[in-house]
PDB file of N, CA and C in Angstrom:
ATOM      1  N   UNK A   1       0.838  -1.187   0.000  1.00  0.00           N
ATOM      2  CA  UNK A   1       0.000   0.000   0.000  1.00  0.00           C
ATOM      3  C   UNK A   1       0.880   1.247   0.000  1.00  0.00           C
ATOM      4  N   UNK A   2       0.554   1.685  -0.658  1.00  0.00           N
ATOM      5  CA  UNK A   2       1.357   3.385  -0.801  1.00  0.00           C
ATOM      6  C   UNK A   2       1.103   4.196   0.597  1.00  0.00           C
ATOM      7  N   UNK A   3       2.146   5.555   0.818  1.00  0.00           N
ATOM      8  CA  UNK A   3       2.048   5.767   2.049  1.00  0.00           C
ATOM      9  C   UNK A   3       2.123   6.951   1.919  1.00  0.00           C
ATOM     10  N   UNK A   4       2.506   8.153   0.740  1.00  0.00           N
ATOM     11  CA  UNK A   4       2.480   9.335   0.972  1.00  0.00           C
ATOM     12  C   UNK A   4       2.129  10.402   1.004  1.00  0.00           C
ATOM     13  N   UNK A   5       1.638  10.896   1.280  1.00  0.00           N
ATOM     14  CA  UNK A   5       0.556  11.784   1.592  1.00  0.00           C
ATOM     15  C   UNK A   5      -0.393  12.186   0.591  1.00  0.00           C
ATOM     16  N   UNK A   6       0.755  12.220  -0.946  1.00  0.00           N
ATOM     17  CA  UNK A   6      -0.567  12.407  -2.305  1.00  0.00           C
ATOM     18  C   UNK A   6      -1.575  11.526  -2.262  1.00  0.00           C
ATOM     19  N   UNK A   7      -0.826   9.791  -2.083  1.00  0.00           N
ATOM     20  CA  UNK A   7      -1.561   8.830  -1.971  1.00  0.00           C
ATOM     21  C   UNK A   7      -2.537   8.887  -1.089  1.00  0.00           C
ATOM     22  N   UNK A   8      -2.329   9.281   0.233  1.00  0.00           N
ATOM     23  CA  UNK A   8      -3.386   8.985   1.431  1.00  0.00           C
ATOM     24  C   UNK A   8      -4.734   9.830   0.564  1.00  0.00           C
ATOM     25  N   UNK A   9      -4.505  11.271   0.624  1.00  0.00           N
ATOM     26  CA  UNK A   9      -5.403  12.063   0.045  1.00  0.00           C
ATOM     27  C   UNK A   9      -6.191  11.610  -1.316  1.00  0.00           C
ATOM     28  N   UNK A  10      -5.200  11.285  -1.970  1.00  0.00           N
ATOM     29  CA  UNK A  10      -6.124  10.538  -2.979  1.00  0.00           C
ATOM     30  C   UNK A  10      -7.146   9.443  -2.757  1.00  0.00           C
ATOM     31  N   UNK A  11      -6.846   8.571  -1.823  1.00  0.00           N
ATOM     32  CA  UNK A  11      -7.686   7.428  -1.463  1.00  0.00           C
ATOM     33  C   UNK A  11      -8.635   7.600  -0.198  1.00  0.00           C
ATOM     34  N   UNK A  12      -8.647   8.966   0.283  1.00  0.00           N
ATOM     35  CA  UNK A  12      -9.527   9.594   1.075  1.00  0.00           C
ATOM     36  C   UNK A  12     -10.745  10.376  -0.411  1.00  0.00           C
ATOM     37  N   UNK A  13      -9.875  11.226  -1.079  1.00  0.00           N
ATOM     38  CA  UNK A  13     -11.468  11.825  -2.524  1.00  0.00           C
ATOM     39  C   UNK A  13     -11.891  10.605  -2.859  1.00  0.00           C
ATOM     40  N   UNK A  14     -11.524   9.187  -2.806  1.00  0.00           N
ATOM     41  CA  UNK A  14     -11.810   8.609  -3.389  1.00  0.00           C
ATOM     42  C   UNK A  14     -13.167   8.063  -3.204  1.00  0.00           C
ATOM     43  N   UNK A  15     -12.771   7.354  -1.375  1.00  0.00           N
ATOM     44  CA  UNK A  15     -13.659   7.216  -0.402  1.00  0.00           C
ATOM     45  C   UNK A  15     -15.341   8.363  -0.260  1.00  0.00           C
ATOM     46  N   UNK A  16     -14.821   9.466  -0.271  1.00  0.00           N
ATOM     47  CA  UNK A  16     -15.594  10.606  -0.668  1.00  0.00           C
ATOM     48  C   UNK A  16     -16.951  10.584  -1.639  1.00  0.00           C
ATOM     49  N   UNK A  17     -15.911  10.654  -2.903  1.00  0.00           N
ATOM     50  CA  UNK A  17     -16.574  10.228  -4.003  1.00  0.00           C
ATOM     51  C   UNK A  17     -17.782   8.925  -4.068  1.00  0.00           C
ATOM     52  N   UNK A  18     -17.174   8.081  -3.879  1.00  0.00           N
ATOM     53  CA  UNK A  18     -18.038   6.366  -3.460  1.00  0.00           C
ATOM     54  C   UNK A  18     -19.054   7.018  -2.458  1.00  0.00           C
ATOM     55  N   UNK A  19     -18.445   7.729  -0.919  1.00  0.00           N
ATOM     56  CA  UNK A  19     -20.142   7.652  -0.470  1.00  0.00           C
ATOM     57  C   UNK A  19     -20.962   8.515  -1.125  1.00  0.00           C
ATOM     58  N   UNK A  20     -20.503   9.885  -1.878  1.00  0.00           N
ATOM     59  CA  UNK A  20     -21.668  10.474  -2.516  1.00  0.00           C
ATOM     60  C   UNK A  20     -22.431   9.860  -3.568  1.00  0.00           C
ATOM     61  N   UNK A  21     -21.645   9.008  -3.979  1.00  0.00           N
ATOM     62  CA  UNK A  21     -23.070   7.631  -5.211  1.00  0.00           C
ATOM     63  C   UNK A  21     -23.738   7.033  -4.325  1.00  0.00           C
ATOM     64  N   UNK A  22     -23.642   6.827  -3.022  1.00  0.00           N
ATOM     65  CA  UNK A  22     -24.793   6.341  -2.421  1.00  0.00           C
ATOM     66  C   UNK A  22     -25.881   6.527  -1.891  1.00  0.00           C
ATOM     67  N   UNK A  23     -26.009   8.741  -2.355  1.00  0.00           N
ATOM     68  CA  UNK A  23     -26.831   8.872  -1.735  1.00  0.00           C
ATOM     69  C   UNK A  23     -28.098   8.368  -2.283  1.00  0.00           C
ATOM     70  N   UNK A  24     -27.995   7.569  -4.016  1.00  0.00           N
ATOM     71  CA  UNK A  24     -29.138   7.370  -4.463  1.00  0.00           C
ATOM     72  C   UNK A  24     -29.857   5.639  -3.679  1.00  0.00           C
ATOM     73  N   UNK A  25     -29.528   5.226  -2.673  1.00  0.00           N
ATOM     74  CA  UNK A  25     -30.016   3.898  -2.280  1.00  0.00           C
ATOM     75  C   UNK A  25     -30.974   4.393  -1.243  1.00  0.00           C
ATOM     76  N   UNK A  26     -31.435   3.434  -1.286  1.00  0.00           N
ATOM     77  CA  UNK A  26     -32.774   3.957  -0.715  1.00  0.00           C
ATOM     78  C   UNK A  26     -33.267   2.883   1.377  1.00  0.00           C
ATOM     79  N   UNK A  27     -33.188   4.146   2.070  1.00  0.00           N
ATOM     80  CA  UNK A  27     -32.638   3.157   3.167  1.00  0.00           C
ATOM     81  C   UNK A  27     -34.523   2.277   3.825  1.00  0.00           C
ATOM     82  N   UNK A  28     -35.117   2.546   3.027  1.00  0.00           N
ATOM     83  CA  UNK A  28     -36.241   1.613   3.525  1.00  0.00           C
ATOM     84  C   UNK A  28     -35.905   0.277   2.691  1.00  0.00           C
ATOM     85  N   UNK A  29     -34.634   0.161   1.976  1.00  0.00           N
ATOM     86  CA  UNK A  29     -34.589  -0.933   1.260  1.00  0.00           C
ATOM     87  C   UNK A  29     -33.453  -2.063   1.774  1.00  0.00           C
ATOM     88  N   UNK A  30     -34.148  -3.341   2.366  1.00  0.00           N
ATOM     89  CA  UNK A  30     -32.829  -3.756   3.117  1.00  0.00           C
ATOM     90  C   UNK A  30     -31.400  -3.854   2.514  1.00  0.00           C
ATOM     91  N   UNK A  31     -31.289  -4.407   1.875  1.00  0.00           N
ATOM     92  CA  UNK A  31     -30.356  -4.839   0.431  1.00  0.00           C
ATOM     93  C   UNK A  31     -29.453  -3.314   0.381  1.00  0.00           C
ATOM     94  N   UNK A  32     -29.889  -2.188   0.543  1.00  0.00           N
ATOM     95  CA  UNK A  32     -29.493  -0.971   0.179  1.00  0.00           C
ATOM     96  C   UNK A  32     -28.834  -0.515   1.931  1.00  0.00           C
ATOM     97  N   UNK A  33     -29.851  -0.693   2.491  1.00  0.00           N
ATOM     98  CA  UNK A  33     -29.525  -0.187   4.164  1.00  0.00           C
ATOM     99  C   UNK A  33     -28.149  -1.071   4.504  1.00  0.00           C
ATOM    100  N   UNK A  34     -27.788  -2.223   4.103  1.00  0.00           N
ATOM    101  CA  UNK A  34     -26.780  -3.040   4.772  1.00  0.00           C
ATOM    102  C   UNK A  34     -25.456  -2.485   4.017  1.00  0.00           C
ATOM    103  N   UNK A  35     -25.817  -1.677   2.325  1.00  0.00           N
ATOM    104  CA  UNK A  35     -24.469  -1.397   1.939  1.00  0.00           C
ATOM    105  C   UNK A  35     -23.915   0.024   2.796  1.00  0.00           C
ATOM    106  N   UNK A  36     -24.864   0.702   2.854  1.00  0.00           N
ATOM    107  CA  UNK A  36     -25.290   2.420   3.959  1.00  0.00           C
ATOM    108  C   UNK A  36     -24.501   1.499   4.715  1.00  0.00           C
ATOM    109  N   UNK A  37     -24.733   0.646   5.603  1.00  0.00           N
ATOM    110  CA  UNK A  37     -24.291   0.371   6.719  1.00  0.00           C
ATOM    111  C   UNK A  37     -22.670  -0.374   6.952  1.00  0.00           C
ATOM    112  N   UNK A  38     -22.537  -0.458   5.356  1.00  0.00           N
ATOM    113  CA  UNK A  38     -20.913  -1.068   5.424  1.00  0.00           C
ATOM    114  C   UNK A  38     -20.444   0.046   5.300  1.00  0.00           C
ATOM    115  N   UNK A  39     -20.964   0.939   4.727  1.00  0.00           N
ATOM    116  CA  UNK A  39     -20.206   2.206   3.788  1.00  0.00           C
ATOM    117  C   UNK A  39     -19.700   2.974   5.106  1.00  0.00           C
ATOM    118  N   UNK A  40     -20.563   3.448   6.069  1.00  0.00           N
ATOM    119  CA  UNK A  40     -20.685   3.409   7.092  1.00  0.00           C
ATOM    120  C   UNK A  40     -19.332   3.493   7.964  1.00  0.00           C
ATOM    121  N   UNK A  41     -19.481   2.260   8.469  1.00  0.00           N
ATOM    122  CA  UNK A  41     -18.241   1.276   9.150  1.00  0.00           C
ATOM    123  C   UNK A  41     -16.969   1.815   8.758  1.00  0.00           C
ATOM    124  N   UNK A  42     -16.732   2.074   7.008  1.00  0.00           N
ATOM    125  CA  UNK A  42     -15.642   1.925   6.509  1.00  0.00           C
ATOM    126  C   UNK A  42     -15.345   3.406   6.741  1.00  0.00           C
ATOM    127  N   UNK A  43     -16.096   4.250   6.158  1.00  0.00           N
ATOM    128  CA  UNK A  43     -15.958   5.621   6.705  1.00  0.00           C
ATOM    129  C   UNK A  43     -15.782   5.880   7.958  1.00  0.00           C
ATOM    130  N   UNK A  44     -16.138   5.479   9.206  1.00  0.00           N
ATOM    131  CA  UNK A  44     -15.908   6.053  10.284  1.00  0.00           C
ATOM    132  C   UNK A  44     -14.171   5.510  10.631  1.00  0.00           C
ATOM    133  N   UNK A  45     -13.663   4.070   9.854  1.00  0.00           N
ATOM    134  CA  UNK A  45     -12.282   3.211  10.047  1.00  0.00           C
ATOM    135  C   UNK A  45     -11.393   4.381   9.485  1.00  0.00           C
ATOM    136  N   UNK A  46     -11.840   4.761   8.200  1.00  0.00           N
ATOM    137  CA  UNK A  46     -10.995   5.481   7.459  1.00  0.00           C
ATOM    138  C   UNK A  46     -10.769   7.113   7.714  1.00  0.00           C
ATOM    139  N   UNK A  47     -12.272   7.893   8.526  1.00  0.00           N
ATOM    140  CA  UNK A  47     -11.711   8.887   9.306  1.00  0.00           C
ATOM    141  C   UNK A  47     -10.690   8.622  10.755  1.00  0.00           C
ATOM    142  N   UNK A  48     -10.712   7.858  11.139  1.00  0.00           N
ATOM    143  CA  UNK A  48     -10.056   7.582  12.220  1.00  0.00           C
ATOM    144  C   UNK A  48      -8.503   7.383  12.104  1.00  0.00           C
ATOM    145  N   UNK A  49      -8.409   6.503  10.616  1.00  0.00           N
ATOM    146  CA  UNK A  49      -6.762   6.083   9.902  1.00  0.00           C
ATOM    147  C   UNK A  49      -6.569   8.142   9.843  1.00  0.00           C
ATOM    148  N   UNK A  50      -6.968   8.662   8.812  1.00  0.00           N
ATOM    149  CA  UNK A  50      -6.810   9.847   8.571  1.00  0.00           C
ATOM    150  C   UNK A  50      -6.085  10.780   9.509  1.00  0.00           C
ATOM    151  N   UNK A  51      -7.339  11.175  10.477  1.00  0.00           N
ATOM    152  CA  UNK A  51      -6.704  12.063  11.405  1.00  0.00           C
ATOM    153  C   UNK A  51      -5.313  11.488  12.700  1.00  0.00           C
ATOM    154  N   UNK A  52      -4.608   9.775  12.436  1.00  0.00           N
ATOM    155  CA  UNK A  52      -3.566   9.782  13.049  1.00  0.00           C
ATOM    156  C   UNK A  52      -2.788  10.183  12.170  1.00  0.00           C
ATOM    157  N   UNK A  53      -3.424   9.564  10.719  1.00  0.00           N
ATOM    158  CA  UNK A  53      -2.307  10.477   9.926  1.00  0.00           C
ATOM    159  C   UNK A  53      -2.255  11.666   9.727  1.00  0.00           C
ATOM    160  N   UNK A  54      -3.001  12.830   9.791  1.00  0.00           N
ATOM    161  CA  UNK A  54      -2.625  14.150  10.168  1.00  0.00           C
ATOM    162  C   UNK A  54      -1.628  14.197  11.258  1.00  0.00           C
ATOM    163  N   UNK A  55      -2.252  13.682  12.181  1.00  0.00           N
ATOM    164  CA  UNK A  55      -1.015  14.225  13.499  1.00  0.00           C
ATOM    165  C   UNK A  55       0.286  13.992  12.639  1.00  0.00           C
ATOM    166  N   UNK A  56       0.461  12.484  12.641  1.00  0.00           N
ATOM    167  CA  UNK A  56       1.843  12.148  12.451  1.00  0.00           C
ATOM    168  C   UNK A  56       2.556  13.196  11.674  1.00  0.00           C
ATOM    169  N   UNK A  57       1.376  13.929  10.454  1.00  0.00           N
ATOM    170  CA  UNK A  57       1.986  14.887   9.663  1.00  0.00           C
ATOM    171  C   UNK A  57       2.670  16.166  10.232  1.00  0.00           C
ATOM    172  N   UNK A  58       1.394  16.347  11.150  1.00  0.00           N
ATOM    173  CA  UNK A  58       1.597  17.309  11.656  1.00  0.00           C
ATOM    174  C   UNK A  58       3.119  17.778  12.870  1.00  0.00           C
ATOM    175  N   UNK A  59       2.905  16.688  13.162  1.00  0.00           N
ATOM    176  CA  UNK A  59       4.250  16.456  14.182  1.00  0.00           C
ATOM    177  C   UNK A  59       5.374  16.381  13.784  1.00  0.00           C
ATOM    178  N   UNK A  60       5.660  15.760  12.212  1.00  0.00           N
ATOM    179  CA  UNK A  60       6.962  16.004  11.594  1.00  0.00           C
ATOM    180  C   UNK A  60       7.171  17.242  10.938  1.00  0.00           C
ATOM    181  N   UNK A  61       6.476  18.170  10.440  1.00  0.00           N
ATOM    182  CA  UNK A  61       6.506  19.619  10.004  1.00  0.00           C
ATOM    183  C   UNK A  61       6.659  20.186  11.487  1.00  0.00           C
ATOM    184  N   UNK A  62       5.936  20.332  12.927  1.00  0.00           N
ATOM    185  CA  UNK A  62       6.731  20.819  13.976  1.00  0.00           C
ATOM    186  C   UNK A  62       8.057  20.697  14.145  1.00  0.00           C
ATOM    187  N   UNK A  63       8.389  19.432  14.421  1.00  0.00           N
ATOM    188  CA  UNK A  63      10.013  19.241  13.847  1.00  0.00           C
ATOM    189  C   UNK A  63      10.813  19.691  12.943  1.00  0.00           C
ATOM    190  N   UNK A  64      10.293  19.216  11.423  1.00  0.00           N
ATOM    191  CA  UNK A  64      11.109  19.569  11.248  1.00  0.00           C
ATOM    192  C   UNK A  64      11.354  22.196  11.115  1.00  0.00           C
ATOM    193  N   UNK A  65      10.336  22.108  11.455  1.00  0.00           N
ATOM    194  CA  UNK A  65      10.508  23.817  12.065  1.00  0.00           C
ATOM    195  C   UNK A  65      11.262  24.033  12.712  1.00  0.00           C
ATOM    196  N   UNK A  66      11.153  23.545  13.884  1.00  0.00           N
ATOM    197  CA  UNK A  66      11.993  23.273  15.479  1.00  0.00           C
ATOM    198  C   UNK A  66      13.662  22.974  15.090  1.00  0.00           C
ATOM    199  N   UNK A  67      13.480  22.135  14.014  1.00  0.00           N
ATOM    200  CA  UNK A  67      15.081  21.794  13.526  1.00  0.00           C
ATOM    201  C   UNK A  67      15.748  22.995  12.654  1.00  0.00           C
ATOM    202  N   UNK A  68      15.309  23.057  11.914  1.00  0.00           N
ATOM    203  CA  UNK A  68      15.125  24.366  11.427  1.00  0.00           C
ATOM    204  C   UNK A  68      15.734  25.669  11.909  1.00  0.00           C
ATOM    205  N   UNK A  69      14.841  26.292  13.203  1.00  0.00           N
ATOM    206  CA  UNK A  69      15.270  27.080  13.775  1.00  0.00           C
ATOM    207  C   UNK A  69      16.121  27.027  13.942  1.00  0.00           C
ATOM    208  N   UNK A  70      16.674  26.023  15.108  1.00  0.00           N
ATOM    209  CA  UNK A  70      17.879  25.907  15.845  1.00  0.00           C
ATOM    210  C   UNK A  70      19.146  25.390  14.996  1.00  0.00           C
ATOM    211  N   UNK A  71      18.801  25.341  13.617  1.00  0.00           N
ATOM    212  CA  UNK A  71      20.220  24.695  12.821  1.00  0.00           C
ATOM    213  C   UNK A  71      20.588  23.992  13.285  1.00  0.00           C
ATOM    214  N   UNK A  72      19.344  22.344  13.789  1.00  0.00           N
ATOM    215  CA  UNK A  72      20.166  20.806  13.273  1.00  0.00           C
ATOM    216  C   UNK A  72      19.546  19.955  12.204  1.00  0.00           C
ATOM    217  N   UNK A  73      20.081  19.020  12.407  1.00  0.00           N
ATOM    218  CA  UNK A  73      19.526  18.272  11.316  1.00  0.00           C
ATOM    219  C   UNK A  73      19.877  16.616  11.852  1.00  0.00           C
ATOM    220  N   UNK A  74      19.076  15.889  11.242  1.00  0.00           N
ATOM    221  CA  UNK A  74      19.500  14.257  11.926  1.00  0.00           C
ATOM    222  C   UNK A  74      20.064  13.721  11.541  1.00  0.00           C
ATOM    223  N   UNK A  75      20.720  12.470  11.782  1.00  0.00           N
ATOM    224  CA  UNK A  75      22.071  11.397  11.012  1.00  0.00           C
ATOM    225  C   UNK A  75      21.220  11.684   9.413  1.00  0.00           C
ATOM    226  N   UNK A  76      20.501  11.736   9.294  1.00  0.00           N
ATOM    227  CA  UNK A  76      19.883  10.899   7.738  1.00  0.00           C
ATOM    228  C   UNK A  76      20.377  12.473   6.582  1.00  0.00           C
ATOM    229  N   UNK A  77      20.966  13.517   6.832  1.00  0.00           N
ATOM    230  CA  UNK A  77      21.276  14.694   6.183  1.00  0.00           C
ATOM    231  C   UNK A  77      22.502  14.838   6.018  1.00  0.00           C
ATOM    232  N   UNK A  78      22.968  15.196   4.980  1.00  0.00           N
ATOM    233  CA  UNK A  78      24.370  15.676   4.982  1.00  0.00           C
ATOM    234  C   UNK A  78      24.643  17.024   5.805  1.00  0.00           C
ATOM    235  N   UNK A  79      26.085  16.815   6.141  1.00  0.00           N
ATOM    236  CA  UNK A  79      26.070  18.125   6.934  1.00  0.00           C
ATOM    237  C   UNK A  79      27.303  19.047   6.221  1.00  0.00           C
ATOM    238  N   UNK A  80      27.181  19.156   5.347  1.00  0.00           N
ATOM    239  CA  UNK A  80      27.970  20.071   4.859  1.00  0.00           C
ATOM    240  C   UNK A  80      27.626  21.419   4.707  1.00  0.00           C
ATOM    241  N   UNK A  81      26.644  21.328   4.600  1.00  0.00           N
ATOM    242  CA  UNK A  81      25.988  23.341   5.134  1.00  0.00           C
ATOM    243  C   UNK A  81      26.527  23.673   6.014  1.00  0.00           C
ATOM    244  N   UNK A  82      27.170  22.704   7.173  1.00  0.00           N
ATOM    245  CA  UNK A  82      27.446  23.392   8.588  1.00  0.00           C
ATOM    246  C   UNK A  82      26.556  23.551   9.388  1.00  0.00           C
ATOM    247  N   UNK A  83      25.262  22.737   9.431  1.00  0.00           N
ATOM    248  CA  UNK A  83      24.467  21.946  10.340  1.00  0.00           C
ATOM    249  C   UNK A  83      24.992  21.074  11.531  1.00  0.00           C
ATOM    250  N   UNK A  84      24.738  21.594  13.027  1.00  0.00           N
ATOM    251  CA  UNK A  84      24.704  20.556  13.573  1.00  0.00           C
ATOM    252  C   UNK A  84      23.959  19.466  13.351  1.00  0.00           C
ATOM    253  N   UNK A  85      24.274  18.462  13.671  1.00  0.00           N
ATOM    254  CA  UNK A  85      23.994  16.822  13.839  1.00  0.00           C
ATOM    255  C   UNK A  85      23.416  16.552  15.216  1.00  0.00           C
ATOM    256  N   UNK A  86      22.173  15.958  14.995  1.00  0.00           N
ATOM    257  CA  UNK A  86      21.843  15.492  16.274  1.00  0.00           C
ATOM    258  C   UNK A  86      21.119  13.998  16.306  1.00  0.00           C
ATOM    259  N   UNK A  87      21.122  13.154  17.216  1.00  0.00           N
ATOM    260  CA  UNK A  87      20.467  11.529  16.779  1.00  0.00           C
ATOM    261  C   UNK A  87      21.239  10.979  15.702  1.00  0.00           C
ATOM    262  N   UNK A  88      20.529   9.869  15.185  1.00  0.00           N
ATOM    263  CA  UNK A  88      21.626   9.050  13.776  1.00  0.00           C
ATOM    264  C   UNK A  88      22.336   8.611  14.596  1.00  0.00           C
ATOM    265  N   UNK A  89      23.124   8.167  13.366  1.00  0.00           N
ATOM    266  CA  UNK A  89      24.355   7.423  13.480  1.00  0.00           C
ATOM    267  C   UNK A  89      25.423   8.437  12.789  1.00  0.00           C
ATOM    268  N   UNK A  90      26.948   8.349  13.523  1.00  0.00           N
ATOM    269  CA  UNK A  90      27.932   9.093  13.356  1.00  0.00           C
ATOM    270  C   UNK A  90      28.485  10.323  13.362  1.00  0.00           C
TER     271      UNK A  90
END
């Protein structure tokens, strides 16, 4: 499964999209009420995936700000700008 953020967003309009075709089912109809009711389920799973993935987003743009400011950067950067180094390896 893909993981980056175009992707997430994309497969969130996607989700979107799908429940607005359902508004044509008709919920006095059982057959129709049980898909409402998966559609449902899946939407409330998939807002829930979402907003940890905001945080997580959100928490690495704090960082990397915070890093930022203070001019470091982690093992995974070159430091030839003349960045301190902080965490990593070496």
């Amino acid at each position: 499964m893909s993981s980056t953020t175009a992707d997430i967003r994309d497969y969130l309009a996607k989700q979107m999209r799908e429940l607005a075709g359902l508004s044509d089912l008709d919920p006095a109809n059982e057959n129709d009420r049980a898909k409402l009711a998966a559609a449902v389920e899946i939407a409330k799973a998939s807002a829930g995936v979402a907003a940890q993935f905001t945080q997580v987003v959100k928490a690495e743009i704090d960082a990397a700000r915070a890093m930022s400011e203070f001019g470091v950067t982690t093992g995974s950067v070159s430091l030839e700008d003349g960045r301190k180094q902080i965490g990593g390896r070496g």
